[in-house]
PDB file of N, CA and C in Angstrom:
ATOM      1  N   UNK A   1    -129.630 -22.603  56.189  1.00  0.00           N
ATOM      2  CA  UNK A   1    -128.411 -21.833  55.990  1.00  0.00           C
ATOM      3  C   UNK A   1    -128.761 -20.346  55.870  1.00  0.00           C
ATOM      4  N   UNK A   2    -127.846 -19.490  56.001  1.00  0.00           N
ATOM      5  CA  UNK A   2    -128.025 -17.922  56.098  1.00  0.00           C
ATOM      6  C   UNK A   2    -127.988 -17.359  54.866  1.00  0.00           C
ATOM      7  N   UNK A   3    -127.939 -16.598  54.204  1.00  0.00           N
ATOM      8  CA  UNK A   3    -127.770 -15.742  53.083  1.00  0.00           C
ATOM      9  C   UNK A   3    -127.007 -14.665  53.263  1.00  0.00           C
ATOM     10  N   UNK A   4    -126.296 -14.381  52.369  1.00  0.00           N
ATOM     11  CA  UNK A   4    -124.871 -13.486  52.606  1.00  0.00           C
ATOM     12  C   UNK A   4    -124.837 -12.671  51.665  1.00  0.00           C
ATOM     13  N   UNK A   5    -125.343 -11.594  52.303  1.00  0.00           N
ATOM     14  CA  UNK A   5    -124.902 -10.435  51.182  1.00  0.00           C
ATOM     15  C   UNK A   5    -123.309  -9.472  51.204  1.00  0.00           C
ATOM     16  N   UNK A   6    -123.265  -9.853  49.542  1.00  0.00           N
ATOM     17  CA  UNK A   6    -121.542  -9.087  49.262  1.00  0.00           C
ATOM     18  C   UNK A   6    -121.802  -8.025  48.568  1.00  0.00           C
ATOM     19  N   UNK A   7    -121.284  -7.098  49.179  1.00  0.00           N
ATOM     20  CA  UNK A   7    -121.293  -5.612  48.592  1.00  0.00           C
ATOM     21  C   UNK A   7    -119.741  -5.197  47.830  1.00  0.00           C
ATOM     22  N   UNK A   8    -119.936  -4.642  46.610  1.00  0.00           N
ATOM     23  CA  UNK A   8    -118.219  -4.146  46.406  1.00  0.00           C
ATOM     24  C   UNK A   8    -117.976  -2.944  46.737  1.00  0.00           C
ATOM     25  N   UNK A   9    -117.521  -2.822  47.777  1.00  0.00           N
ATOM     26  CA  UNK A   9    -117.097  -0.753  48.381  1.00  0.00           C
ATOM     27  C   UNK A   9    -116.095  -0.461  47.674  1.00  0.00           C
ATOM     28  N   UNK A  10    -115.253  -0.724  47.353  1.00  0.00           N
ATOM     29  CA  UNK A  10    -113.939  -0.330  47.201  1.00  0.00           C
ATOM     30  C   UNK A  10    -113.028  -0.945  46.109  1.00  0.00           C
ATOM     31  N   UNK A  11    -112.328  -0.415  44.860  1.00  0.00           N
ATOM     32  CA  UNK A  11    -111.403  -0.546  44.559  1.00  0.00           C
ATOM     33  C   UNK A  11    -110.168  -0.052  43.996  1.00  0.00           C
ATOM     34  N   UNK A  12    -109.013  -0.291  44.254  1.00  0.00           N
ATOM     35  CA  UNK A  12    -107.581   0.213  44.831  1.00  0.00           C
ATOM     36  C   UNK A  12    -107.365  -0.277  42.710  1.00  0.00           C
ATOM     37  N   UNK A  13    -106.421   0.873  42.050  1.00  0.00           N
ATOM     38  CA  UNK A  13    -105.978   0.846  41.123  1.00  0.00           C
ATOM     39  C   UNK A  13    -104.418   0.984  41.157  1.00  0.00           C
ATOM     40  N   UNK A  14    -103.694   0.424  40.760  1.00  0.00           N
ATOM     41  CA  UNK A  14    -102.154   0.316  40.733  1.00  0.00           C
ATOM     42  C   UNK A  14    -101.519   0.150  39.650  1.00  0.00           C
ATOM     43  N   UNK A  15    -101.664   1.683  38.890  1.00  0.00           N
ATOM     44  CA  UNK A  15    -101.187   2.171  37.580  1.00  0.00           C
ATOM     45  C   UNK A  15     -99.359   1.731  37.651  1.00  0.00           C
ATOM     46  N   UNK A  16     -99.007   2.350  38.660  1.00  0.00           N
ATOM     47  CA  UNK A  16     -97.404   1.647  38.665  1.00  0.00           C
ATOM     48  C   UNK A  16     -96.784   0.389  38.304  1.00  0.00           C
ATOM     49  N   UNK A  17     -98.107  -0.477  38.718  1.00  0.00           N
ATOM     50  CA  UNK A  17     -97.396  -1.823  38.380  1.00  0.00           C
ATOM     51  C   UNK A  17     -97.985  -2.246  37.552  1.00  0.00           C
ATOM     52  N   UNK A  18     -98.914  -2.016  37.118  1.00  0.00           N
ATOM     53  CA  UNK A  18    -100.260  -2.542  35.572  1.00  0.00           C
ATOM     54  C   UNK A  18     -99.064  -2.232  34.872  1.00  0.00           C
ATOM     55  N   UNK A  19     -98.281  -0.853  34.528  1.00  0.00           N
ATOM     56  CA  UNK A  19     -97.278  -0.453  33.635  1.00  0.00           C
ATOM     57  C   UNK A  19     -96.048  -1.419  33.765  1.00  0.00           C
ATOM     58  N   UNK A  20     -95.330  -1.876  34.812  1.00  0.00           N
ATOM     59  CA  UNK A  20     -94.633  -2.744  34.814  1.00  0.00           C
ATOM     60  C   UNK A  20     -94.648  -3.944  34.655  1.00  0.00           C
ATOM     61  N   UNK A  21     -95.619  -4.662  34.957  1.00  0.00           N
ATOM     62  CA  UNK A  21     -95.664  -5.956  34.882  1.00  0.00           C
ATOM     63  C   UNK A  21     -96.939  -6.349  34.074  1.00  0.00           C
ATOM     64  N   UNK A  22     -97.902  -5.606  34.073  1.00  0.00           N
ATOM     65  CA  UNK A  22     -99.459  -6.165  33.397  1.00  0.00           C
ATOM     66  C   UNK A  22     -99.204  -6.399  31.602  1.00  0.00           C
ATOM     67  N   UNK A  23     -99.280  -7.158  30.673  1.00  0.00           N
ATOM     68  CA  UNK A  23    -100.121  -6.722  29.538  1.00  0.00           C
ATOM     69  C   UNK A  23    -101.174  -6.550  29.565  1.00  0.00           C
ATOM     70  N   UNK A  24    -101.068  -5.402  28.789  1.00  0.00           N
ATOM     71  CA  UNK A  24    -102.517  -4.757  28.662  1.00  0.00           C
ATOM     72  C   UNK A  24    -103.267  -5.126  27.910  1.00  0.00           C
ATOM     73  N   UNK A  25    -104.482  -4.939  28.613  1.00  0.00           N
ATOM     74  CA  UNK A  25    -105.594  -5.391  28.271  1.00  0.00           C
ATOM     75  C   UNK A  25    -106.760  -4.558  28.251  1.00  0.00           C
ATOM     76  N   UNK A  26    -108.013  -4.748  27.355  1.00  0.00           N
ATOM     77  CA  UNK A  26    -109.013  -3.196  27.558  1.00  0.00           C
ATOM     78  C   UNK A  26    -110.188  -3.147  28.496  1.00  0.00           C
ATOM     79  N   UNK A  27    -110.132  -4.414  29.066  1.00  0.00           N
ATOM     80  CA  UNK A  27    -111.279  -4.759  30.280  1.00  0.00           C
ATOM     81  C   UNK A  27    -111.186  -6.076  31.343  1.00  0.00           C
ATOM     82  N   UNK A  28    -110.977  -5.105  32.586  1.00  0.00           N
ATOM     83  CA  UNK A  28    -110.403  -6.469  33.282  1.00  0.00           C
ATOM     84  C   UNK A  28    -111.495  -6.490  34.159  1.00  0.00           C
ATOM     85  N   UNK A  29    -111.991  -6.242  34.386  1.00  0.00           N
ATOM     86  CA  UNK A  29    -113.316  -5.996  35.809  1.00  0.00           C
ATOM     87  C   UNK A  29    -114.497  -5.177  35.421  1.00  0.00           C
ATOM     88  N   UNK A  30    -115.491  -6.068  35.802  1.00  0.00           N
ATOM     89  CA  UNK A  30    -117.158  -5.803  35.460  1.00  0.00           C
ATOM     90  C   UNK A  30    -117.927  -5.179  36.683  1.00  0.00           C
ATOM     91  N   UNK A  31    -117.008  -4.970  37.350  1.00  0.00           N
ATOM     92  CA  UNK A  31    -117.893  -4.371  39.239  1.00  0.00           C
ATOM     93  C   UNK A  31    -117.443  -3.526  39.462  1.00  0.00           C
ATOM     94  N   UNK A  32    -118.437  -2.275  40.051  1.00  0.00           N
ATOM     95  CA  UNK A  32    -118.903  -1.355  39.671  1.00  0.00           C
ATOM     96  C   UNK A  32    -119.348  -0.921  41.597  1.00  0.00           C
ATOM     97  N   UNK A  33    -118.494  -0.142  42.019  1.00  0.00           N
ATOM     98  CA  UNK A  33    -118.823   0.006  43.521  1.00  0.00           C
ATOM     99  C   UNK A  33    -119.903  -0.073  43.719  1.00  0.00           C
ATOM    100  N   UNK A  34    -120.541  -0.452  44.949  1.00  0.00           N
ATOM    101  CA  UNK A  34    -122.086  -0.525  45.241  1.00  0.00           C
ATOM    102  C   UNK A  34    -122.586  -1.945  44.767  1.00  0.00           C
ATOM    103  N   UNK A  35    -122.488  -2.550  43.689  1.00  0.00           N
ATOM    104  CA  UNK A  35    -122.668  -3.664  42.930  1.00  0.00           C
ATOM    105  C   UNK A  35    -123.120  -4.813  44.378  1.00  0.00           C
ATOM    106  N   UNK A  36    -124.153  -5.099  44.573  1.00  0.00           N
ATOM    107  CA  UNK A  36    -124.345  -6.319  45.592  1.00  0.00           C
ATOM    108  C   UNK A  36    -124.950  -7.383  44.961  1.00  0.00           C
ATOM    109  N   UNK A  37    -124.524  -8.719  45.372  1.00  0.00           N
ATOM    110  CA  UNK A  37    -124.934 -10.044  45.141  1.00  0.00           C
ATOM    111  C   UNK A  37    -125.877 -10.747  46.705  1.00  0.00           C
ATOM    112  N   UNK A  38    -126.716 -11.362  46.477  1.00  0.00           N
ATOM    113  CA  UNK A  38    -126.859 -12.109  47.657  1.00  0.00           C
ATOM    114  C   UNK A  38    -126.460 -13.933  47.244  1.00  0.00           C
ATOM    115  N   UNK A  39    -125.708 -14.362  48.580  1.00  0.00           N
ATOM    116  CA  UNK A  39    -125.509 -15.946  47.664  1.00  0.00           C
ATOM    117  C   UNK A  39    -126.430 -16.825  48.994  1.00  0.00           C
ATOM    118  N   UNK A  40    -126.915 -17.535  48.109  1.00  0.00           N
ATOM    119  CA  UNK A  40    -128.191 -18.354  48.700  1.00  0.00           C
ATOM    120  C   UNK A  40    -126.978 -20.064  48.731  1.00  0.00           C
ATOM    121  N   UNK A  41    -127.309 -20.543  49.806  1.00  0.00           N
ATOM    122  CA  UNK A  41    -126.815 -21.846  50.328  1.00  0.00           C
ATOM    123  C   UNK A  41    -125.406 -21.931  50.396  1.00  0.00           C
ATOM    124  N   UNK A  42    -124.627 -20.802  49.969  1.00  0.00           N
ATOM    125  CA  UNK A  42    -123.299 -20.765  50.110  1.00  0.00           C
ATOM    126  C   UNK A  42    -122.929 -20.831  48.969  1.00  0.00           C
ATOM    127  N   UNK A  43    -123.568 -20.520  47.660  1.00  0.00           N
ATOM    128  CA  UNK A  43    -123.161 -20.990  46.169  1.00  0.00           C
ATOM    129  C   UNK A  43    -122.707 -19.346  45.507  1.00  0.00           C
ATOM    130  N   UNK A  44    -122.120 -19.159  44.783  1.00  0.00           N
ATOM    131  CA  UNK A  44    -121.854 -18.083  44.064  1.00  0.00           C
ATOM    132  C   UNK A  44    -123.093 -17.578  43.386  1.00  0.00           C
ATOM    133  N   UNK A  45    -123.452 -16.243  43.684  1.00  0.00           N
ATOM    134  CA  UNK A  45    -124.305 -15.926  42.722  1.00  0.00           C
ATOM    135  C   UNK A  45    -124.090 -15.462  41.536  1.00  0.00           C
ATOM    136  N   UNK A  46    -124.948 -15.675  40.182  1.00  0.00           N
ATOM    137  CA  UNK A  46    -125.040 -15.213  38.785  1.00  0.00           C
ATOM    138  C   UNK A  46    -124.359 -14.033  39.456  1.00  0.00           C
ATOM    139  N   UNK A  47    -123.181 -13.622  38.382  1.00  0.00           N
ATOM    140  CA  UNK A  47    -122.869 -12.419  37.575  1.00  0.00           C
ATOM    141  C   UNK A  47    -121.814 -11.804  38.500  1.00  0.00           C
ATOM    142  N   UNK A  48    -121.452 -13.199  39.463  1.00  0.00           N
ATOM    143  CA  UNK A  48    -120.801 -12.472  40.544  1.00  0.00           C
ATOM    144  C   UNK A  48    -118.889 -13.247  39.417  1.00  0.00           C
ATOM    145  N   UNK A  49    -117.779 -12.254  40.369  1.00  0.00           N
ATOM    146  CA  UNK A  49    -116.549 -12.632  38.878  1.00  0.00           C
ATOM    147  C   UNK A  49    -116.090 -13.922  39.732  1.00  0.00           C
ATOM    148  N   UNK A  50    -116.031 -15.234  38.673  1.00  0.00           N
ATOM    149  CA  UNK A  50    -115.554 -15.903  39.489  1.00  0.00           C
ATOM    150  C   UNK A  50    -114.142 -15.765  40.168  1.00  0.00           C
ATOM    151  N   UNK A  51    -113.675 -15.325  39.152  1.00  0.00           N
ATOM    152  CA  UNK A  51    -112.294 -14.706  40.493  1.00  0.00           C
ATOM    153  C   UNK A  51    -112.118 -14.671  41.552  1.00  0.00           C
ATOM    154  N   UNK A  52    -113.006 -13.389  41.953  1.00  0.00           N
ATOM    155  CA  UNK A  52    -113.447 -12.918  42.941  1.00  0.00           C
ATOM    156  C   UNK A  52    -114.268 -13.692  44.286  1.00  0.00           C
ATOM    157  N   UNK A  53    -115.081 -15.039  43.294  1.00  0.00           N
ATOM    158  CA  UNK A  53    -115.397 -15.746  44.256  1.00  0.00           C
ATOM    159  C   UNK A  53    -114.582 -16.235  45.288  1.00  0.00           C
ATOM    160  N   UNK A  54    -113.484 -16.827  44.476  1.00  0.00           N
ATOM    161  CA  UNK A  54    -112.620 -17.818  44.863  1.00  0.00           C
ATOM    162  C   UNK A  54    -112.089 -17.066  45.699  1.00  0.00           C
ATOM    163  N   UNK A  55    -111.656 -16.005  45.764  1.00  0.00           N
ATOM    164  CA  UNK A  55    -111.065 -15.599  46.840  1.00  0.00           C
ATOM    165  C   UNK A  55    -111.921 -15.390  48.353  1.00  0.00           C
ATOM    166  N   UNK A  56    -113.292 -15.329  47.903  1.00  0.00           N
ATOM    167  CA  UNK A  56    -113.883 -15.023  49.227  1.00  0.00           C
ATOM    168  C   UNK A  56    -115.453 -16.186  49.886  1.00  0.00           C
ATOM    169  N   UNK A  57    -114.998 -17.181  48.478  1.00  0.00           N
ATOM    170  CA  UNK A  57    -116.124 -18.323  49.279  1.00  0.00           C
ATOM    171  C   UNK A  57    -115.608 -19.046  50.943  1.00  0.00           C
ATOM    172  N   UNK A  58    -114.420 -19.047  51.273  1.00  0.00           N
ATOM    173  CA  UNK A  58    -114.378 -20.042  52.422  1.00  0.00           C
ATOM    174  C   UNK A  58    -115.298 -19.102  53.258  1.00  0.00           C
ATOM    175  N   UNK A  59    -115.343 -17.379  53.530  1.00  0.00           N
ATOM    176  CA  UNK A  59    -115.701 -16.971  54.400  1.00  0.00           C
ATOM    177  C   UNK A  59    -117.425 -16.811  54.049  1.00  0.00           C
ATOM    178  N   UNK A  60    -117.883 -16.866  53.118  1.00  0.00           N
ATOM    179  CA  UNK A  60    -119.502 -16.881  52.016  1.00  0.00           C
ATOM    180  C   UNK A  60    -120.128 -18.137  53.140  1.00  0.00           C
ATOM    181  N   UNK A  61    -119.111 -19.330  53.247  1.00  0.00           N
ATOM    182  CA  UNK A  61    -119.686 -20.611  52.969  1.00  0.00           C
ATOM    183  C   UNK A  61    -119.561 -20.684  54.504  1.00  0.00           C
ATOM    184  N   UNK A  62    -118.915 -20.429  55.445  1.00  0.00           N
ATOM    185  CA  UNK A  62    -118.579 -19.931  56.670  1.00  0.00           C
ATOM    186  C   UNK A  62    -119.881 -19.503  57.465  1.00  0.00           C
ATOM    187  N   UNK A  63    -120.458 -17.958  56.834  1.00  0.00           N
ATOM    188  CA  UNK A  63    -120.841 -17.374  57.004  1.00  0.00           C
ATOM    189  C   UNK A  63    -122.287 -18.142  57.278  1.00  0.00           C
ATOM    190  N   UNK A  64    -122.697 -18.754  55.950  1.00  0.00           N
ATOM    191  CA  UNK A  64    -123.766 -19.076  55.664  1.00  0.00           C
ATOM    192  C   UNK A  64    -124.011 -20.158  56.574  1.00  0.00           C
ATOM    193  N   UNK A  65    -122.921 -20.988  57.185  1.00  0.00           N
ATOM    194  CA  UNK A  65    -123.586 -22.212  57.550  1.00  0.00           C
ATOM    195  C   UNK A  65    -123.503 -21.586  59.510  1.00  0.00           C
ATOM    196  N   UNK A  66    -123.517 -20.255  59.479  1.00  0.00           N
ATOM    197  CA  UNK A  66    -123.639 -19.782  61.100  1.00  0.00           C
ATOM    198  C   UNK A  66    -122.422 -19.717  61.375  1.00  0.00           C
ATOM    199  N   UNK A  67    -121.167 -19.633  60.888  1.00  0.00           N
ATOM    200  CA  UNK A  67    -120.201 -19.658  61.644  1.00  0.00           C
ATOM    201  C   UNK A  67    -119.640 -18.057  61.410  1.00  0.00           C
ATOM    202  N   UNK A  68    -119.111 -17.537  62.054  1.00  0.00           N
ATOM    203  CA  UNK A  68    -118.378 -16.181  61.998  1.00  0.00           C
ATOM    204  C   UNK A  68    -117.045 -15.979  62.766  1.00  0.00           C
ATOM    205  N   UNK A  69    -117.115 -13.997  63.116  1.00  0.00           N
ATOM    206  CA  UNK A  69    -115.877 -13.994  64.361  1.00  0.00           C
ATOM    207  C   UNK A  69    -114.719 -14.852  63.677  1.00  0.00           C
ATOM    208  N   UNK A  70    -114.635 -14.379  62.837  1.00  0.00           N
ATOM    209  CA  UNK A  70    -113.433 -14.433  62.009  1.00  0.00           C
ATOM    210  C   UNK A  70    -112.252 -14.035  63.023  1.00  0.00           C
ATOM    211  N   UNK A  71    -110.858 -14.323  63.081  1.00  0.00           N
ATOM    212  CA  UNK A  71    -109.677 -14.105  63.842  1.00  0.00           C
ATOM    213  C   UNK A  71    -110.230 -13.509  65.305  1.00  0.00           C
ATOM    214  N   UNK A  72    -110.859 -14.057  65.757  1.00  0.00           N
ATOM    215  CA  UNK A  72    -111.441 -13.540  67.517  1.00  0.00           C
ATOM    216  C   UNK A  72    -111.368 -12.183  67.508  1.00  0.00           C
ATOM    217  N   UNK A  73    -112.513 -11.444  66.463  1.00  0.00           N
ATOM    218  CA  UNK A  73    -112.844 -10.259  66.626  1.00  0.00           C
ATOM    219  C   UNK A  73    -112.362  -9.271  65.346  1.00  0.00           C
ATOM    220  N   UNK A  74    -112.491  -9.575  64.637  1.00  0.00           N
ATOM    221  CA  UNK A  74    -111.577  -9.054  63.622  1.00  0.00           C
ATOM    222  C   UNK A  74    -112.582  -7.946  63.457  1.00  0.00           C
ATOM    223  N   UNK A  75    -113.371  -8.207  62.701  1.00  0.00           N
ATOM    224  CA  UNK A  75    -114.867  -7.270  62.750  1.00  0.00           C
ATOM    225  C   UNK A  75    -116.034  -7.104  63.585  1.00  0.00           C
ATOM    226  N   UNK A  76    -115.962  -5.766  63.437  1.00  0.00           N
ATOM    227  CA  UNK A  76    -116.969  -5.072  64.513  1.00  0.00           C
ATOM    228  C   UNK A  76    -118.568  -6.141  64.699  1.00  0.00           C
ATOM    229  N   UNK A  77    -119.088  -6.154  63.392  1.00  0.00           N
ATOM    230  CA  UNK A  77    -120.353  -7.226  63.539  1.00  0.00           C
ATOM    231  C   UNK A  77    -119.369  -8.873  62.916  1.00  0.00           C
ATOM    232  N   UNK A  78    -119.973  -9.441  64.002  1.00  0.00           N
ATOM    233  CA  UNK A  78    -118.968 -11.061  64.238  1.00  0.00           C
ATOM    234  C   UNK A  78    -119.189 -11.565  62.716  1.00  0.00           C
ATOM    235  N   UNK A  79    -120.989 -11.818  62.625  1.00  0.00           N
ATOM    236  CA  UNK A  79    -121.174 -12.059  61.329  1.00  0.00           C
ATOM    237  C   UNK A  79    -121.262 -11.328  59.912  1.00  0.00           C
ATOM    238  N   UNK A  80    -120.022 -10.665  59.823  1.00  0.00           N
ATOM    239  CA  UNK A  80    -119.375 -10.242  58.735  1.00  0.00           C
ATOM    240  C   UNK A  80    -117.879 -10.640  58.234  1.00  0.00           C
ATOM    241  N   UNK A  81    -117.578 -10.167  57.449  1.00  0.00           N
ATOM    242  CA  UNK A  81    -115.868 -10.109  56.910  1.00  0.00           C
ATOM    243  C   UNK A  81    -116.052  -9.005  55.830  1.00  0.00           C
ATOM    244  N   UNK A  82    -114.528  -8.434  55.518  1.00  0.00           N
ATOM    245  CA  UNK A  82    -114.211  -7.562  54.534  1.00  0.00           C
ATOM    246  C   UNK A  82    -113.119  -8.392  53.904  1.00  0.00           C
ATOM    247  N   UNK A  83    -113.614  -8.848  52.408  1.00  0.00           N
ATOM    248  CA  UNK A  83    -112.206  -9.573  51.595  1.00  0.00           C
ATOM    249  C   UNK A  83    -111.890  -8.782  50.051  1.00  0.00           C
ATOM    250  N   UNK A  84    -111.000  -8.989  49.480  1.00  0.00           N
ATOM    251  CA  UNK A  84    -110.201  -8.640  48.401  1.00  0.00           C
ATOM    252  C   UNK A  84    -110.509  -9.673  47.629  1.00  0.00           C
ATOM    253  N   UNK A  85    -110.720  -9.140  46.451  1.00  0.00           N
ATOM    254  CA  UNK A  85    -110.136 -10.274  45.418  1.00  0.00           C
ATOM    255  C   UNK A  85    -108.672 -10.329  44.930  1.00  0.00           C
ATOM    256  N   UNK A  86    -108.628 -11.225  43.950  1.00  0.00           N
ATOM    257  CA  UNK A  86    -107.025 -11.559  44.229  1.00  0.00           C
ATOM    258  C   UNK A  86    -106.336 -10.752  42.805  1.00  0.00           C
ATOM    259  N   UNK A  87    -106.996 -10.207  42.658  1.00  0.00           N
ATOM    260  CA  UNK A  87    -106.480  -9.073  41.080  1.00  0.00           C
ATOM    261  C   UNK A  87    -105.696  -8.069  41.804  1.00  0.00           C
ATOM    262  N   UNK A  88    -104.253  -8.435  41.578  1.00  0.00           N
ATOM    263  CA  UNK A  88    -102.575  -7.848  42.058  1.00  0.00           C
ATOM    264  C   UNK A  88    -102.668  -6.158  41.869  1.00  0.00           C
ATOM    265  N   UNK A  89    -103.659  -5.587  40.602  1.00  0.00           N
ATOM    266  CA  UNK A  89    -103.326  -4.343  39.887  1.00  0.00           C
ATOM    267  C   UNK A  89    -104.558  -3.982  40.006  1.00  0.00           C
ATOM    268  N   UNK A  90    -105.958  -4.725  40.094  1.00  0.00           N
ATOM    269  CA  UNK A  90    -106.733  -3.478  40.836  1.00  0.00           C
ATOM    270  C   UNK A  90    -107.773  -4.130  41.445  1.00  0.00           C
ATOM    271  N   UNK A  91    -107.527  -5.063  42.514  1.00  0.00           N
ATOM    272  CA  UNK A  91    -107.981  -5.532  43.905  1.00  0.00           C
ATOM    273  C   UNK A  91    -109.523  -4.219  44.342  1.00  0.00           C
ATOM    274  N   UNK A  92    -110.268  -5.211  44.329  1.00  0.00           N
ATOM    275  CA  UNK A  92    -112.039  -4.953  44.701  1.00  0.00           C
ATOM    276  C   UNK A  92    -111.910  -5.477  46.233  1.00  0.00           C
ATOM    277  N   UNK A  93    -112.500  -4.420  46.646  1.00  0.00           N
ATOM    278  CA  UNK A  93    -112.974  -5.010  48.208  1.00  0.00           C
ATOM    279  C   UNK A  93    -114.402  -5.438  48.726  1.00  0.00           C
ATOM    280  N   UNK A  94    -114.784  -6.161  49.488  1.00  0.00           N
ATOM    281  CA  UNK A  94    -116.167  -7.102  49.330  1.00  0.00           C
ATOM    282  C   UNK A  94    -116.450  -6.838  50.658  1.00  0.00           C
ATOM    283  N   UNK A  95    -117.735  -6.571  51.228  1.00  0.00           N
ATOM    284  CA  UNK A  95    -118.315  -6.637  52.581  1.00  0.00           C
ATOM    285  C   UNK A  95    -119.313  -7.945  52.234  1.00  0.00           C
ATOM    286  N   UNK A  96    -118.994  -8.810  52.946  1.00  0.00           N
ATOM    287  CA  UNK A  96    -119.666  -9.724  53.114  1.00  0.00           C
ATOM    288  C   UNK A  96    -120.558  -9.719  55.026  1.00  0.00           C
ATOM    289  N   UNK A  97    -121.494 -10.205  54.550  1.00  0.00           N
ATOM    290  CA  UNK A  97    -122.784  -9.830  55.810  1.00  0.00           C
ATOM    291  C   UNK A  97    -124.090 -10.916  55.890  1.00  0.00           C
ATOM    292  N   UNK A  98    -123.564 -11.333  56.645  1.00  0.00           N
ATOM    293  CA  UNK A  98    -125.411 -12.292  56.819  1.00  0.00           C
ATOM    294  C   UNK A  98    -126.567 -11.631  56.693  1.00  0.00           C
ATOM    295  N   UNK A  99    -127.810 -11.856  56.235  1.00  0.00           N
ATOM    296  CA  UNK A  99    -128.902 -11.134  55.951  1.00  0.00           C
ATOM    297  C   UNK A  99    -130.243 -11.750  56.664  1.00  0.00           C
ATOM    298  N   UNK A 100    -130.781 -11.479  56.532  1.00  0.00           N
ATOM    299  CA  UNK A 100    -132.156 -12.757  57.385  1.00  0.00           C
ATOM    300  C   UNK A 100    -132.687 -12.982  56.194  1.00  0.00           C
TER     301      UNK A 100
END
């Protein structure tokens, strides 16, 4: 199987609606742009949020077992994807990438 490295580039904060709809809370997210995991056999790695997994193992587990070319071309390199986690108010973005 391949090894898949997830990088976190990006995340989007949405003070508008944290105020409307969120209780607050004083720590919702431990990742930290740049932050990379590698996941070995398709398994989540330590320290990665499970949250976050869940939203982006089908394409981890995908990835790993050789399959790519996600939506016939979606991304520039086949064996990649870019996913979100599923946090409504401040959504992390993930580069996921096969590695040798």
């Amino acid at each position: 199987m391949n090894r898949v490295k997830i990088t976190a580039i990006r995340q989007s904060v949405y003070t508008d609606l944290m105020a409307q709809y969120e209780n607050p809370i004083e720590h919702a997210c431990e990742i930290n742009m740049g932050d990379a995991w590698v996941s070995t056999d398709g398994e989540r790695p330590a320290g990665l949020c499970a949250s976050a997994w869940e939203s982006m193992r089908p394409f981890v587990q995908a990835l790993a077992r050789g399959e790519g070319n996600f939506y016939d071309g979606w991304m520039r390199n086949p064996m990649s994807a870019m996913i979100s986690c599923n946090d409504g108010f401040r959504p992390v973005s993930f580069y996921l990438e096969v590695i040798e």
